[in-house]
Protein backbone atom coordinates (compact mmCIF):
# COMPACT_ATOMS: atom_id res chain seq x y z
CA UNK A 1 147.51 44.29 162.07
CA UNK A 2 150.38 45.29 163.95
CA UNK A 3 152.07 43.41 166.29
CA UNK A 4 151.60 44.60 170.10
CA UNK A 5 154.61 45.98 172.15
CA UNK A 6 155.36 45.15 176.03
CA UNK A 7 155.87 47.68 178.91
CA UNK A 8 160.00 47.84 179.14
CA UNK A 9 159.19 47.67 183.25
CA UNK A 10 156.22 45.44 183.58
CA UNK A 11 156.22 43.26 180.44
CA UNK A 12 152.74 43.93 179.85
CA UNK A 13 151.77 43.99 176.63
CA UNK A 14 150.63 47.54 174.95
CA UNK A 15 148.64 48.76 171.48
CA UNK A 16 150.65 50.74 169.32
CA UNK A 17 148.93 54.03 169.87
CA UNK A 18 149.62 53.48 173.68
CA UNK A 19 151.59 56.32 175.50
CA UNK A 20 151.25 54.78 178.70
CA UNK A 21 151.58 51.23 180.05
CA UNK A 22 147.97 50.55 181.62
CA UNK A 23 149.46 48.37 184.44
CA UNK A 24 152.33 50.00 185.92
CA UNK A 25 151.39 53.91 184.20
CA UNK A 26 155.28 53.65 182.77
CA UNK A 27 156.16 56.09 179.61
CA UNK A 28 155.65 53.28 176.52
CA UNK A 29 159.12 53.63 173.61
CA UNK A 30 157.18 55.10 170.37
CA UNK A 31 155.71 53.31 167.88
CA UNK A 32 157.79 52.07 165.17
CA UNK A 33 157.62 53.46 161.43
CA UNK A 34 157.27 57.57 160.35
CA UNK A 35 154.13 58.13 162.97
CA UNK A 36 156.42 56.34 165.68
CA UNK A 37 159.85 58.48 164.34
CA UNK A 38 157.64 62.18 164.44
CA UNK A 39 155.89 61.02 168.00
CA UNK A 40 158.87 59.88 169.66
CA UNK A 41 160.51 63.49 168.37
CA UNK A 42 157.61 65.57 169.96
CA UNK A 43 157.92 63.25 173.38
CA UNK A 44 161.37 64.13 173.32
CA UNK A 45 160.60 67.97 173.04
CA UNK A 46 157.69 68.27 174.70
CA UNK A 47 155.94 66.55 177.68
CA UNK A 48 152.41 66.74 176.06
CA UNK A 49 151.84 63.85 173.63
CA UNK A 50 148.21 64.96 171.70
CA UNK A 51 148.29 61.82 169.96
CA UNK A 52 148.94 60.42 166.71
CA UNK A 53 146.06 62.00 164.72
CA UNK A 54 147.87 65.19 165.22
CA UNK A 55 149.94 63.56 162.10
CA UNK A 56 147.43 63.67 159.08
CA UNK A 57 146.00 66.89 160.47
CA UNK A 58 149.36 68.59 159.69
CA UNK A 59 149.79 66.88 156.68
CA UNK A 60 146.81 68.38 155.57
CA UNK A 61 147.28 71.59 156.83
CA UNK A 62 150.82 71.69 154.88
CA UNK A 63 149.33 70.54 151.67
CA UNK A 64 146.88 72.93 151.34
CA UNK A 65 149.39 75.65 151.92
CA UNK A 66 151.39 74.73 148.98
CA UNK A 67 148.13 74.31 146.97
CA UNK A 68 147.73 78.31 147.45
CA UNK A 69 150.79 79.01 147.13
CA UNK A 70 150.92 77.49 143.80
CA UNK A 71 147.68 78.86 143.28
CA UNK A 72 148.84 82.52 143.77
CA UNK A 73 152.06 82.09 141.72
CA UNK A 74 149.90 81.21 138.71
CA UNK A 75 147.37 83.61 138.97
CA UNK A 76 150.23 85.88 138.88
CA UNK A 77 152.13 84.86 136.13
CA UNK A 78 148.95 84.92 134.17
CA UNK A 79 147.96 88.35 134.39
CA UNK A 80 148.73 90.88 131.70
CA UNK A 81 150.36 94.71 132.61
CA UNK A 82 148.58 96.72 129.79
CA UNK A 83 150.88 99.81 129.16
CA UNK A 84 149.54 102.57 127.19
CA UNK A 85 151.64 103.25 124.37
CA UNK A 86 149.85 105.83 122.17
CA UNK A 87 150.89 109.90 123.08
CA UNK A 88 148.56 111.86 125.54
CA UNK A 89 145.92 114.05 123.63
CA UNK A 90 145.80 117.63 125.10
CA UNK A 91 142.87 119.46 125.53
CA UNK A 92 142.36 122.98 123.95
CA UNK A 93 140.96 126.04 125.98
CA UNK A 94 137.62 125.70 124.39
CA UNK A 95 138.00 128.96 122.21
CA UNK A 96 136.66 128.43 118.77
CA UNK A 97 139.98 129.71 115.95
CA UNK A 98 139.15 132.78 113.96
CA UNK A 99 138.16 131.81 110.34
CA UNK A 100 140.71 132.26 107.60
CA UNK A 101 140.18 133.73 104.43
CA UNK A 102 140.40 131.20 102.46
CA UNK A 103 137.79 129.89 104.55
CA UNK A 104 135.19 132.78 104.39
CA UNK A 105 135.92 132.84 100.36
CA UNK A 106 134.98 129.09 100.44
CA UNK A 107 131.90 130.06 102.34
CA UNK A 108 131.11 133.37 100.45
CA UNK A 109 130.95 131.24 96.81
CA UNK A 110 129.14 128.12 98.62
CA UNK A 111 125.88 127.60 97.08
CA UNK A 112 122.31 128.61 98.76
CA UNK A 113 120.16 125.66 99.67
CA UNK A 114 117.01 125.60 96.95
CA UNK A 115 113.57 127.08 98.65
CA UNK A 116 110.83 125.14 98.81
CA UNK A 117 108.08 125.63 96.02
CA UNK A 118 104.88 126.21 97.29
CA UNK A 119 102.05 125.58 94.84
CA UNK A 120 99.46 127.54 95.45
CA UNK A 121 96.90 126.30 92.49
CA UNK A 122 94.29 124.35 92.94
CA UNK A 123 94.99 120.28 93.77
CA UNK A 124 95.33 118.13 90.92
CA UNK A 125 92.33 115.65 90.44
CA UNK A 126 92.75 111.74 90.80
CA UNK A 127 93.93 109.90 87.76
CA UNK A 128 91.33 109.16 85.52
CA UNK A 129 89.04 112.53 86.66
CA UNK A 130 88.36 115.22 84.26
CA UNK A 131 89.09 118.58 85.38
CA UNK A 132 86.06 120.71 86.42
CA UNK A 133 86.96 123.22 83.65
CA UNK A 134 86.23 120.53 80.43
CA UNK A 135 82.70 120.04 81.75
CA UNK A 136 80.93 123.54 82.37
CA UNK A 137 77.87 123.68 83.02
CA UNK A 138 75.46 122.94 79.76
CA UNK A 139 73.67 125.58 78.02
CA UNK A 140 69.98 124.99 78.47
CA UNK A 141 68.81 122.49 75.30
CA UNK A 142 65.50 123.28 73.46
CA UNK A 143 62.76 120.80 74.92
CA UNK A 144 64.71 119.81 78.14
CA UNK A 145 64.34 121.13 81.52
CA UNK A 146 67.19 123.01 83.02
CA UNK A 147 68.55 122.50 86.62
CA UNK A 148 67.54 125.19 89.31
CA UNK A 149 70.74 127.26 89.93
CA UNK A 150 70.32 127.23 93.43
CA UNK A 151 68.65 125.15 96.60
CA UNK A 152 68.46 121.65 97.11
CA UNK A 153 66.00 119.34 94.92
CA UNK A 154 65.53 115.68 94.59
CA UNK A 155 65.25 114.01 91.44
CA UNK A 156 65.24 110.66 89.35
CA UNK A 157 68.97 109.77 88.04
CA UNK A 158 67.81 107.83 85.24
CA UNK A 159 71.36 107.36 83.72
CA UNK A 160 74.81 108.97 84.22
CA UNK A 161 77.51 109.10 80.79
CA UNK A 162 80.78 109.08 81.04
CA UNK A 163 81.89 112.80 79.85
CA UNK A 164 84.23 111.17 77.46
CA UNK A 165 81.70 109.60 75.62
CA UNK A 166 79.98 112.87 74.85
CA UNK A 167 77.04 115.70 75.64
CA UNK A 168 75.24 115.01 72.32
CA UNK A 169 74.29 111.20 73.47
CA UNK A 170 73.01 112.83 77.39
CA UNK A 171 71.06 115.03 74.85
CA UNK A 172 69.51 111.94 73.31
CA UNK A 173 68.89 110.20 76.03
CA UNK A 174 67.18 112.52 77.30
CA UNK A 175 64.87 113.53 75.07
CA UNK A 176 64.32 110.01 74.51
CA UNK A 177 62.66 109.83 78.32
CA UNK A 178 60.33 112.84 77.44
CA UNK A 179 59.25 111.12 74.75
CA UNK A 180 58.51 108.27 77.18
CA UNK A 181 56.54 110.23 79.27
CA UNK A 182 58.52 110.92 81.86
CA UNK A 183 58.16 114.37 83.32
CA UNK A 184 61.01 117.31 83.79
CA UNK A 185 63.83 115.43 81.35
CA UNK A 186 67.24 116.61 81.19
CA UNK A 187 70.76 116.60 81.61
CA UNK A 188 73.24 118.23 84.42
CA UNK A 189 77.42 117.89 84.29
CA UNK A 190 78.17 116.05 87.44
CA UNK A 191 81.24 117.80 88.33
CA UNK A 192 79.52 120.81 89.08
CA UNK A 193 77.41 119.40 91.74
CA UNK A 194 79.22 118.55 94.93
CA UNK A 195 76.58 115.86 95.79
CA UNK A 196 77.33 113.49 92.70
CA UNK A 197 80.36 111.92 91.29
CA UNK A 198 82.34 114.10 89.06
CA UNK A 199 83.11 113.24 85.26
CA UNK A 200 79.25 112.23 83.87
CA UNK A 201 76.32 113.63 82.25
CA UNK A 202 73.36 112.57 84.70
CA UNK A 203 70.05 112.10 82.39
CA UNK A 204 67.18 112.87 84.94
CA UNK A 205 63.61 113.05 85.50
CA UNK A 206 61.51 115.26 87.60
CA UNK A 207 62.65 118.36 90.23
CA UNK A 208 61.00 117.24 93.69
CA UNK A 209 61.40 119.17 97.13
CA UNK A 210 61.48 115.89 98.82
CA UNK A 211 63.16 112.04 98.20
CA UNK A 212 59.64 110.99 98.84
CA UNK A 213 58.45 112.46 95.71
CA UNK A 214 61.02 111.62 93.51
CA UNK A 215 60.92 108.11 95.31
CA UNK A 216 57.21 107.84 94.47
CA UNK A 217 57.92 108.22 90.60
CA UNK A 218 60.89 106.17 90.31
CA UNK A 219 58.98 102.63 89.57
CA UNK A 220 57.31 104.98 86.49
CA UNK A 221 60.84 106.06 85.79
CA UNK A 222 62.27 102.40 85.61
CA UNK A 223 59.17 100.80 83.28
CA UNK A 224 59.78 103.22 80.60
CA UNK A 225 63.23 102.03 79.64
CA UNK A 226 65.45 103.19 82.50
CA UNK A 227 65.82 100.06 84.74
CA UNK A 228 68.61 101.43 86.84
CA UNK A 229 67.23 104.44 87.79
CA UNK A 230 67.64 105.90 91.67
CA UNK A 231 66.97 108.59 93.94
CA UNK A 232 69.74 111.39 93.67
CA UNK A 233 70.15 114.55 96.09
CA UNK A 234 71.34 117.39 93.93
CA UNK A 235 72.42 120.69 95.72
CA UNK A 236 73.41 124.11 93.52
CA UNK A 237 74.52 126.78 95.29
């Protein structure tokens, strides 16, 4: 702690932040050291002491400064000028040039873009699916009952052949269920009825108006050798 002074006129002793002697109200000598120094400059100067805080205030107020300032000359020194260093482009007048001619020869002997093909046949069939024209419709067969041309009938599917595996074993099988018994045998080509699957021979039994009736003679139809047999809608015309 520093030592106390004493009043040059009074001898009263005086803290070191004193400006006046509290006895006699004399004018105390500055402190010592670099506050005293600065405060006994401004008391020199100036009759208004503030006080030695006034010190660190400007300090800080002077450091600061010269933190912007440095701030400011590095910011500048790091920024780039960008110059542009490739030649202006001019713009034309919008006015399309007149084509050479070596240019219209080039486009005289170009050539023409193929046209589309249209087919206008009919649509193939699915893989697998005999064409409608290698199954026509079957010439009536001696014994067998032939399919009404036209209307809408109900009857008893009582098996369906692959075409492939020929007309002459539909025949067969057919006659083989009149033998049986079983009323109104015979055979139709699938693929010329659009209410069956295409690409069989359908071995039937019985022309009915209604699905009752053929429904009615189906259990007949499956205890004479035709287990599988089912109700078919079958529409000519």
């Amino acid at each position: 702690m520093s030592e106390p002074g004493y009043c040059p006129k009074c001898d009263s002793a005086y803290e070191p932040v004193q400006e006046y002697c509290l006895e006699c109200g004399e004018r105390l000598p500055p402190s010592r050291g670099t506050v005293g120094m600065l405060a006994g400059a401004w008391q020199r100067r100036l009759p208004w002491y503030p006080g030695n805080w006034v010190w660190p205030a400007v300090l800080f107020l002077v450091v600061a400064a010269v933190a912007t300032a440095v701030a400011a000359a590095t910011t500048s020194k790091s920024e780039t000028t960008i110059v542009a260093t490739q030649p202006n482009v001019s713009l034309g007048t919008g006015t399309l040039a007149a084509a050479t001619p070596a240019h219209a020869a080039a486009a005289a002997t170009a050539p023409a873009a193929p046209k589309p093909t249209v087919t206008t046949g009919p649509l193939p069939k699915p893989p697998g699916e005999p064409p409608t024209s290698a199954t026509p419709t079957p010439a009536p067969v001696a014994g067998l009952t032939a399919w009404p041309s036209t209307g809408t009938k109900y009857t008893d599917v009582l098996e369906s052949l692959p075409v492939a595996g020929g007309r002459a074993a539909a025949v067969a099988r057919a006659r083989r269920a009149k033998a049986a018994g079983l009323p109104q045998a015979g055979i139709l080509v699938s693929s010329t009825v659009p209410s069956l699957h295409p690409g069989y021979y359908v071995v039937f039994s019985g022309v009915y108006t209604t699905s009752a009736e053929a429904a009615a003679r189906l259990a007949t139809a499956r205890s004479h050798g035709f287990p599988e047999a089912y109700v078919a809608r079958v529409t000519h015309g």
